[in-house]
Protein backbone atom coordinates (compact mmCIF):
# COMPACT_ATOMS: atom_id res chain seq x y z
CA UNK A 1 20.10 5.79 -20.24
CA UNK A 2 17.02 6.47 -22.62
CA UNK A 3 15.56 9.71 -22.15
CA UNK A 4 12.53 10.19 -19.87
CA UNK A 5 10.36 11.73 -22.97
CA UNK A 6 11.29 8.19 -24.73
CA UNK A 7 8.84 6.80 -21.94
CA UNK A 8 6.50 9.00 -22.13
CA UNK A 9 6.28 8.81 -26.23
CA UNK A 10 5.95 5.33 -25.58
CA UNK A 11 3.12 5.71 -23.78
CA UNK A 12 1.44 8.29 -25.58
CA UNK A 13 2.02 6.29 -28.68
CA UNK A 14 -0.17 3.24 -27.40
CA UNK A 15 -2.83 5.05 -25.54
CA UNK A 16 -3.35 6.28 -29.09
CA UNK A 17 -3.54 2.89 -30.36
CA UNK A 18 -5.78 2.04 -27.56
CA UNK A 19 -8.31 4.96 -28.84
CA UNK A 20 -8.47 3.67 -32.39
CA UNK A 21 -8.83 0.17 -31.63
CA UNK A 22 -11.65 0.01 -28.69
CA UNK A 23 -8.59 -2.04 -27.03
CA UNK A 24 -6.33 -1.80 -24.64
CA UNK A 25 -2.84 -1.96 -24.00
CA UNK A 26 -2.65 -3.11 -20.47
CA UNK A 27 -3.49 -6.79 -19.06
CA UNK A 28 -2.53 -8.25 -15.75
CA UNK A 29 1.20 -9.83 -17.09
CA UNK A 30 1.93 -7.33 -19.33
CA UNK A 31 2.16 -3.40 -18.39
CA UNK A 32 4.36 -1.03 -19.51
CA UNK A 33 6.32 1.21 -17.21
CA UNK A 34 6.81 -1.83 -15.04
CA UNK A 35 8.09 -5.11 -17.02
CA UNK A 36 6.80 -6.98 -13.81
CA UNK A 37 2.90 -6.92 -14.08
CA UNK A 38 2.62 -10.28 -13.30
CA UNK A 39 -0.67 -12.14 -12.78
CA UNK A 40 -3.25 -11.28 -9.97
CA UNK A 41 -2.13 -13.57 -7.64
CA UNK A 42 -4.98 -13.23 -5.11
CA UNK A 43 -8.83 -13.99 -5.50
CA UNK A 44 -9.75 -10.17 -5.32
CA UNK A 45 -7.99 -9.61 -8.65
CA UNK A 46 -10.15 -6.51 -8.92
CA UNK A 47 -9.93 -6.37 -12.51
CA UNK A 48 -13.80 -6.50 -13.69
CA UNK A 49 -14.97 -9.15 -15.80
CA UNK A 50 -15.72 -7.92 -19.57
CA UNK A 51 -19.48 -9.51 -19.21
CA UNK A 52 -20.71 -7.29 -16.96
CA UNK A 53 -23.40 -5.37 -17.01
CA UNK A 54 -22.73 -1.29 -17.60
CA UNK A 55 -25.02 1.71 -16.77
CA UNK A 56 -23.35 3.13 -19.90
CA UNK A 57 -21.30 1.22 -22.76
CA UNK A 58 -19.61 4.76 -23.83
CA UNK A 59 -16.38 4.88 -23.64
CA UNK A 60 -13.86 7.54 -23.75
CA UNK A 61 -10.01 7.21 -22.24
CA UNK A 62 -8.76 10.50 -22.60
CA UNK A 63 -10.45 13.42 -21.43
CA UNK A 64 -10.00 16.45 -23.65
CA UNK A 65 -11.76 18.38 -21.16
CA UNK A 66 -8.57 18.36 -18.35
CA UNK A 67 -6.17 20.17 -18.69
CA UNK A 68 -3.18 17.64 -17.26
CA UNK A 69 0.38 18.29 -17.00
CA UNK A 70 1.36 14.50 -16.19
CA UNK A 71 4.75 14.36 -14.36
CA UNK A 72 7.27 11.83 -15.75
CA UNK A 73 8.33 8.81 -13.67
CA UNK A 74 11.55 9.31 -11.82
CA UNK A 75 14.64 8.63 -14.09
CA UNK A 76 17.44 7.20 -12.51
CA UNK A 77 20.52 9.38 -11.11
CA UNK A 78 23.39 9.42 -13.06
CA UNK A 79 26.57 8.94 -11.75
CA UNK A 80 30.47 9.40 -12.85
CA UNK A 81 31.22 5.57 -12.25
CA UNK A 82 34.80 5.11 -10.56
CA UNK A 83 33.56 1.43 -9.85
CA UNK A 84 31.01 -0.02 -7.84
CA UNK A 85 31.79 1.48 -4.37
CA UNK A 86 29.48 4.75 -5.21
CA UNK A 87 26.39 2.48 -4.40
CA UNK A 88 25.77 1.03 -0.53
CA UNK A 89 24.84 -2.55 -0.48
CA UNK A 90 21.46 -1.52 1.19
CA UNK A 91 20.89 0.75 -2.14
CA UNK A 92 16.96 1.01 -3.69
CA UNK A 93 16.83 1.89 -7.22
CA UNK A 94 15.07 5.53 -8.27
CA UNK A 95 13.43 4.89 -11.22
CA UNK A 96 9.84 2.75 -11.96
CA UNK A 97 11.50 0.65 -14.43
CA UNK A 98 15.25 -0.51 -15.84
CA UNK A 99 15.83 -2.21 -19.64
CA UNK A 100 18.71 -2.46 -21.60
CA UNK A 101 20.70 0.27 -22.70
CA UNK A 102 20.04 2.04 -18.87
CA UNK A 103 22.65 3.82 -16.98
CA UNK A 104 23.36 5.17 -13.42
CA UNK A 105 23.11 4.66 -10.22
CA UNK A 106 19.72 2.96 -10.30
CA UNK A 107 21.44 -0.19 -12.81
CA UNK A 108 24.73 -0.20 -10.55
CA UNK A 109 21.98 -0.73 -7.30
CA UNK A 110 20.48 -4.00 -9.40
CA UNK A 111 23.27 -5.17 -10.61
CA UNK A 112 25.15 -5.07 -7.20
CA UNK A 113 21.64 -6.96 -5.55
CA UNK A 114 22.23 -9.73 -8.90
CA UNK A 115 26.02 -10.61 -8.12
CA UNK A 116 24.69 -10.52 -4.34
CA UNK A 117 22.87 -13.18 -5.15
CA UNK A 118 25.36 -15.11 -6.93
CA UNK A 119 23.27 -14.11 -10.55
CA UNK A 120 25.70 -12.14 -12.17
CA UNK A 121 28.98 -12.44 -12.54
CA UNK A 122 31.74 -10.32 -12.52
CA UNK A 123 32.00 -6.40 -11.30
CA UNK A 124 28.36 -4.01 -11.52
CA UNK A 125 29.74 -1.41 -14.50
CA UNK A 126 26.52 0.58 -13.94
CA UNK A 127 25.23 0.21 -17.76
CA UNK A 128 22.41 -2.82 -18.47
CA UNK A 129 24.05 -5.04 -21.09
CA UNK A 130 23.52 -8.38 -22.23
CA UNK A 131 24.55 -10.25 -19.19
CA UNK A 132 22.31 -8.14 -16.97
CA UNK A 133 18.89 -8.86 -18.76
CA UNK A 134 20.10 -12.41 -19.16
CA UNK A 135 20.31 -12.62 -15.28
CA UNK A 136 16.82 -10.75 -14.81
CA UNK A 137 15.11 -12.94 -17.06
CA UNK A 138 16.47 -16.43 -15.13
CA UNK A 139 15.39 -14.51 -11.92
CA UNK A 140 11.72 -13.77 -13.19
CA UNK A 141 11.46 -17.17 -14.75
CA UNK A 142 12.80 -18.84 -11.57
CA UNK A 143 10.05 -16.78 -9.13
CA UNK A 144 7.35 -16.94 -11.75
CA UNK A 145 7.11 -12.65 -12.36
CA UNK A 146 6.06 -11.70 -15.85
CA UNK A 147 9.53 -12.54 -17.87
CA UNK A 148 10.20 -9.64 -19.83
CA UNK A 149 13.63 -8.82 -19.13
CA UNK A 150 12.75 -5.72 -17.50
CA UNK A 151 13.32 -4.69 -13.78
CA UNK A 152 10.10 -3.16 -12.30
CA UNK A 153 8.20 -3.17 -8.86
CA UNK A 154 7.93 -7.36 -8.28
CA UNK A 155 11.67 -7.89 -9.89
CA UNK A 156 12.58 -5.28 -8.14
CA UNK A 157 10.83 -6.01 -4.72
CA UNK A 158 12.54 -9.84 -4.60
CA UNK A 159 15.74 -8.25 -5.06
CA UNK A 160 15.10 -6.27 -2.11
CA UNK A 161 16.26 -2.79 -4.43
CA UNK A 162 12.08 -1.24 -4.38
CA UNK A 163 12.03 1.49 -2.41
CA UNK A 164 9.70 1.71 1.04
CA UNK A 165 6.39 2.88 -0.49
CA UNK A 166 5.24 3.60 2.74
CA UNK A 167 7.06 6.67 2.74
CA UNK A 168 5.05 8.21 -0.15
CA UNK A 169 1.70 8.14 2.12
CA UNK A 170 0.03 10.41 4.03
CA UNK A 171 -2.36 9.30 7.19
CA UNK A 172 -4.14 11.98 8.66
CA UNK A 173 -5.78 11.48 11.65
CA UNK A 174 -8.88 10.02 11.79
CA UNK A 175 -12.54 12.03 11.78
CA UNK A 176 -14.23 12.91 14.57
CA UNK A 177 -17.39 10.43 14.95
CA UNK A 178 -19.94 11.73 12.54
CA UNK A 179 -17.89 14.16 10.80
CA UNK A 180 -18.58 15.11 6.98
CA UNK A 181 -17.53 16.15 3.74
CA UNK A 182 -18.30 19.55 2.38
CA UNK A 183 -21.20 17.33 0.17
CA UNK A 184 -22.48 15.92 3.55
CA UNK A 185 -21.49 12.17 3.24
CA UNK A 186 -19.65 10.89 6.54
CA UNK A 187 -16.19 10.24 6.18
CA UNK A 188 -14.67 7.00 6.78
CA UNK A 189 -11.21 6.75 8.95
CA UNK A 190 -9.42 7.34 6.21
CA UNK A 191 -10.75 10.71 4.58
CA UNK A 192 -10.06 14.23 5.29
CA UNK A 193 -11.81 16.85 3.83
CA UNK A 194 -11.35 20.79 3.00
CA UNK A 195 -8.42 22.30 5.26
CA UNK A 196 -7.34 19.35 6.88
CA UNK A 197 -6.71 17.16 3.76
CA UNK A 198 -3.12 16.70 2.11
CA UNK A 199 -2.30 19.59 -1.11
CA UNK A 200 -3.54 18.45 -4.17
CA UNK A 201 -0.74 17.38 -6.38
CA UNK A 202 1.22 19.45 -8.54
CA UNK A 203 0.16 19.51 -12.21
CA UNK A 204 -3.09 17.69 -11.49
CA UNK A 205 -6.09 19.18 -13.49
CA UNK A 206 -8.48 22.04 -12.90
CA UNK A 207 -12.18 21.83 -12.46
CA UNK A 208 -14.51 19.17 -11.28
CA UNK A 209 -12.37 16.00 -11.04
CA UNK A 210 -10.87 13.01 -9.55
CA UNK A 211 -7.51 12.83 -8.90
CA UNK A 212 -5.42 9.39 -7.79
CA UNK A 213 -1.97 9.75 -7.12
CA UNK A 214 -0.14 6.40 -7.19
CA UNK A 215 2.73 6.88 -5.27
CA UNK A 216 0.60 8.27 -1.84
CA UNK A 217 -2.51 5.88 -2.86
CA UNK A 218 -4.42 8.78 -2.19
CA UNK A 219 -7.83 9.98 -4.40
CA UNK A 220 -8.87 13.68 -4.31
CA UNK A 221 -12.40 14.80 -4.84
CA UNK A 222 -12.07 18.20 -6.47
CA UNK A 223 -14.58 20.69 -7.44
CA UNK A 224 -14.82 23.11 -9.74
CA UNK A 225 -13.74 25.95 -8.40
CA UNK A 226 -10.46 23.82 -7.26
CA UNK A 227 -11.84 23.30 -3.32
CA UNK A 228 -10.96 19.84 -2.23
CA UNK A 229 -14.31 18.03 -1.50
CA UNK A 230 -13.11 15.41 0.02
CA UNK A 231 -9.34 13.07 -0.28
CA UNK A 232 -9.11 9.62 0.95
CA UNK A 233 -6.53 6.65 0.84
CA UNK A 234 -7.33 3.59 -1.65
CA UNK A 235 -5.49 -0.06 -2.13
CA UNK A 236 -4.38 0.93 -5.70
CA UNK A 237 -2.37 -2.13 -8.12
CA UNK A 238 0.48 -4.25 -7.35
CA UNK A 239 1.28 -4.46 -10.85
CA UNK A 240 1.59 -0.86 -11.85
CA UNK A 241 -1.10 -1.49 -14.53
CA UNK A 242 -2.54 1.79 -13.81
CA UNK A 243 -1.96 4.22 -16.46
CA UNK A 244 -1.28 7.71 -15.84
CA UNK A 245 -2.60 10.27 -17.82
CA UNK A 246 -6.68 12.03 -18.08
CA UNK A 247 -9.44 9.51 -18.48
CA UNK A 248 -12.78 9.73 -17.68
CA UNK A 249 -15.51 7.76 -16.10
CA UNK A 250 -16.99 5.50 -18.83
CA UNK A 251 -19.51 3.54 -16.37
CA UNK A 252 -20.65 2.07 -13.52
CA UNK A 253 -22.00 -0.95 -12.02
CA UNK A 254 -23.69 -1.31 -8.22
CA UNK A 255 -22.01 -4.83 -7.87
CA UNK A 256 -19.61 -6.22 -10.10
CA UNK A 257 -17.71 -9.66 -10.69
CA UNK A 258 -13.89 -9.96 -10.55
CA UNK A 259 -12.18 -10.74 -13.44
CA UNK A 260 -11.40 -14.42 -12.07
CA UNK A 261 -14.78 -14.60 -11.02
CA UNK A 262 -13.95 -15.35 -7.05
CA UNK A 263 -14.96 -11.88 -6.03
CA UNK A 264 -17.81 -9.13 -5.76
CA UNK A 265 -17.07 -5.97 -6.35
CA UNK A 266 -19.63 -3.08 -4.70
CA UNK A 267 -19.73 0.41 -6.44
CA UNK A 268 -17.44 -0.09 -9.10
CA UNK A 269 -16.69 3.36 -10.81
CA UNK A 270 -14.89 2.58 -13.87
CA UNK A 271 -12.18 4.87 -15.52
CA UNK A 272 -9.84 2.41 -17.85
CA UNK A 273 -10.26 -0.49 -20.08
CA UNK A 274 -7.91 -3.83 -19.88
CA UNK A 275 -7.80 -6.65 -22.62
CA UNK A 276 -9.09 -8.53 -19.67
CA UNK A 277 -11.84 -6.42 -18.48
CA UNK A 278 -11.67 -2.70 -16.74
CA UNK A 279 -10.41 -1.27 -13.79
CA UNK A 280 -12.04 1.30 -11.58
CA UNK A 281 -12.91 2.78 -7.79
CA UNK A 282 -14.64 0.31 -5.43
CA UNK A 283 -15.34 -1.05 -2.20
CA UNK A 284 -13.07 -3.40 -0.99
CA UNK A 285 -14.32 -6.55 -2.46
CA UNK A 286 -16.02 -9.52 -0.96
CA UNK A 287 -14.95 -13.22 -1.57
CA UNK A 288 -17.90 -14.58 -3.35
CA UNK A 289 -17.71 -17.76 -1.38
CA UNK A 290 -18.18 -17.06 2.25
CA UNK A 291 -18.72 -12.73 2.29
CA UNK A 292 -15.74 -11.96 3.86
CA UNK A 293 -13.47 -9.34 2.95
CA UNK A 294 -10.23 -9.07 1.13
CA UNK A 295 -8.51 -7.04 3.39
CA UNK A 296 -9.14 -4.16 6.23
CA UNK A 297 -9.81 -0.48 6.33
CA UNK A 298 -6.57 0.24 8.22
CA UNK A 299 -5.14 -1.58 5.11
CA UNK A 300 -5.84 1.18 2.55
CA UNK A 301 -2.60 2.97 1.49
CA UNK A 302 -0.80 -0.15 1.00
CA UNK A 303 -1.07 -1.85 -2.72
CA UNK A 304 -3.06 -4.91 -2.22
CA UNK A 305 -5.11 -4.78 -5.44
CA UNK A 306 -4.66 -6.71 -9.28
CA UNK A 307 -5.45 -3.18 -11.14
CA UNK A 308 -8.75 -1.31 -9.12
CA UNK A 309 -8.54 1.11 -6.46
CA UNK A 310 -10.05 -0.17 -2.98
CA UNK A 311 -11.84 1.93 -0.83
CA UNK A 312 -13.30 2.25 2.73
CA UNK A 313 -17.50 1.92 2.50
CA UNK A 314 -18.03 5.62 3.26
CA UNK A 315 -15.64 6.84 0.37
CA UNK A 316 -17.09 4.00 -2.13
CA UNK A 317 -20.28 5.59 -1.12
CA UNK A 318 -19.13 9.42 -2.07
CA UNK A 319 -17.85 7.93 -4.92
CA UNK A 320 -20.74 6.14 -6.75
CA UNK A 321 -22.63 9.89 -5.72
CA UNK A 322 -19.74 12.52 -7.01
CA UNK A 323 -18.54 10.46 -10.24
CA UNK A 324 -21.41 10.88 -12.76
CA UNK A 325 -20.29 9.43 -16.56
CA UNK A 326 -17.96 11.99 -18.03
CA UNK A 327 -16.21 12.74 -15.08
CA UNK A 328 -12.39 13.88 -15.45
CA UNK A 329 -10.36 11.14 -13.84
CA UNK A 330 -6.56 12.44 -13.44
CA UNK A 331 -3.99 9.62 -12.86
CA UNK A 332 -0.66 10.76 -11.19
């Protein structure tokens, strides 16, 4: 199995590139840390059209301000293979993504799901070879993921082997009517604030700052003497296209277009750049043709999104207010 710090050097390595070249490395088909990125397959593809207009055009991706310990993405378990019996049929894999040259129990859990399928012959040996990519790769090509090779969230989720994300969320109950945040803005039915809203993340920052924790699809509003302001749950990516690390806020727009140009997006609050366009905080986005929304507010907490970060009207709201340009944005 390659070494966790291989992934993040990978990363680190690119966002660099991304710095020098005004770029970026991520696009909706092609993100790394999850082979599967895959296209936006729905009309809010939330990933903001390059043409649109900014309140400022400066641009900075990693914030030298925060302070970010950045945890690595689970690696998978390793095992002392006796054969392919150490694995249950109903296995999920522990680790965001799987490429050649990977071993444990997270590669014995695909391969098992691949010869389930009548993909792969022979017996799962628990190491990704040859045969195994060659199977992934007729599987993406055959159910039209990003072909890559690679086994991430979408190969992953057909094969039945993703893990219940569900589990990584926290609901707390929702507000009294009226209630507020610490600021004064009214909290939707999915925000908490002070006492009553989940920990902040280990390793997340200090001072004023945003924090969005993929896993829990959860946003923190933090200031800067570390008092939580405000947290809420968000419709992050179903592409993992979000990339972890400290941005910052490089701009904003009151209404924005989608990148596919089917959707408006209110109170965009934008944090990363895409070869495509950027993505960002907003409120859940409106189908340009008939007004109507993209999804509900007792959706938030699932991922429903091509790269943004949905939110309730109320938390949009705070949003736009708390996230002046410059803001520390810390991606978990």
């Amino acid at each position: 199995m390659k070494p966790a710090t291989d992934l993040r050097t990978k990363q680190y390595l690119m966002l660099a590139v991304i710095v020098a070249v005004g770029g970026a490395w991520l696009a909706i088909g092609a993100s790394p840390g999850d082979g599967n990125g895959g296209g936006a397959a729905e009309g809010g593809g939330d990933i903001v059209a390059t043409t649109t207009t900014v309140v400022s055009a400066a641009t900075t991706v990693v914030s030298a301000a925060t302070s970010v310990s950045v945890p690595e993405a689970p690696t998978t378990t390793e095992l002392d293979l006796v054969g392919d019996e150490e694995v249950p049929d109903d296995c999920k894999i522990a680790t965001r993504t799987l490429r050649t040259g990977d071993t444990g129990a997270s590669v014995l859990c695909l391969q098992k799901a691949l010869i389930r399928e009548n993909r792969l012959a022979g017996v799962a040996s628990g190491t990704f070879d040859g045969p195994t990519r060659t199977a992934v790769i007729a599987l993406q090509t055959e159910k039209s993921l990003f072909v890559d090779g690679e086994v991430g969230r979408e190969s992953a989720l057909v094969l039945g082997i993703w893990p219940d994300e569900q589990l990584n969320v926290v609901r707390t109950p929702p507000p009294a009517p009226g209630a507020k945040d610490s600021m004064g803005f009214p909290l939707s039915s999915v925000a908490s604030t002070g006492a009553d809203a989940p920990p902040l993340p280990p390793n997340s920052g200090e001072g004023r700052r945003l924090v969005y924790e993929r896993a829990g699809q959860r946003v923190w509003a933090v200031d800067k003497d570390g008092t939580i302001i405000r947290s809420w749950l968000v419709s992050g990516s179903q592409y993992n296209n979000e990339l972890a690390g400290a941005h910052k806020v490089y701009s904003k727009s009151e209404v924005t277009t989608a990148w596919n140009g089917k959707a408006n997006l209110p109170l965009m609050v934008r944090w990363l750049k895409t070869q495509i366009g950027a993505i960002g905080f907003h409120q859940i986005p409106m189908k340009r043709s008939d007004g109507s929304l993209y999804q509900t507010e007792e959706e938030l907490g699932t991922r429903l999104s091509g790269g943004c970060q949905r939110q309730a009207k109320e938390d949009a709201e705070f949003m736009w207010k708390f996230a002046k340009i410059g803001t520390p944005v810390v991606v978990i």
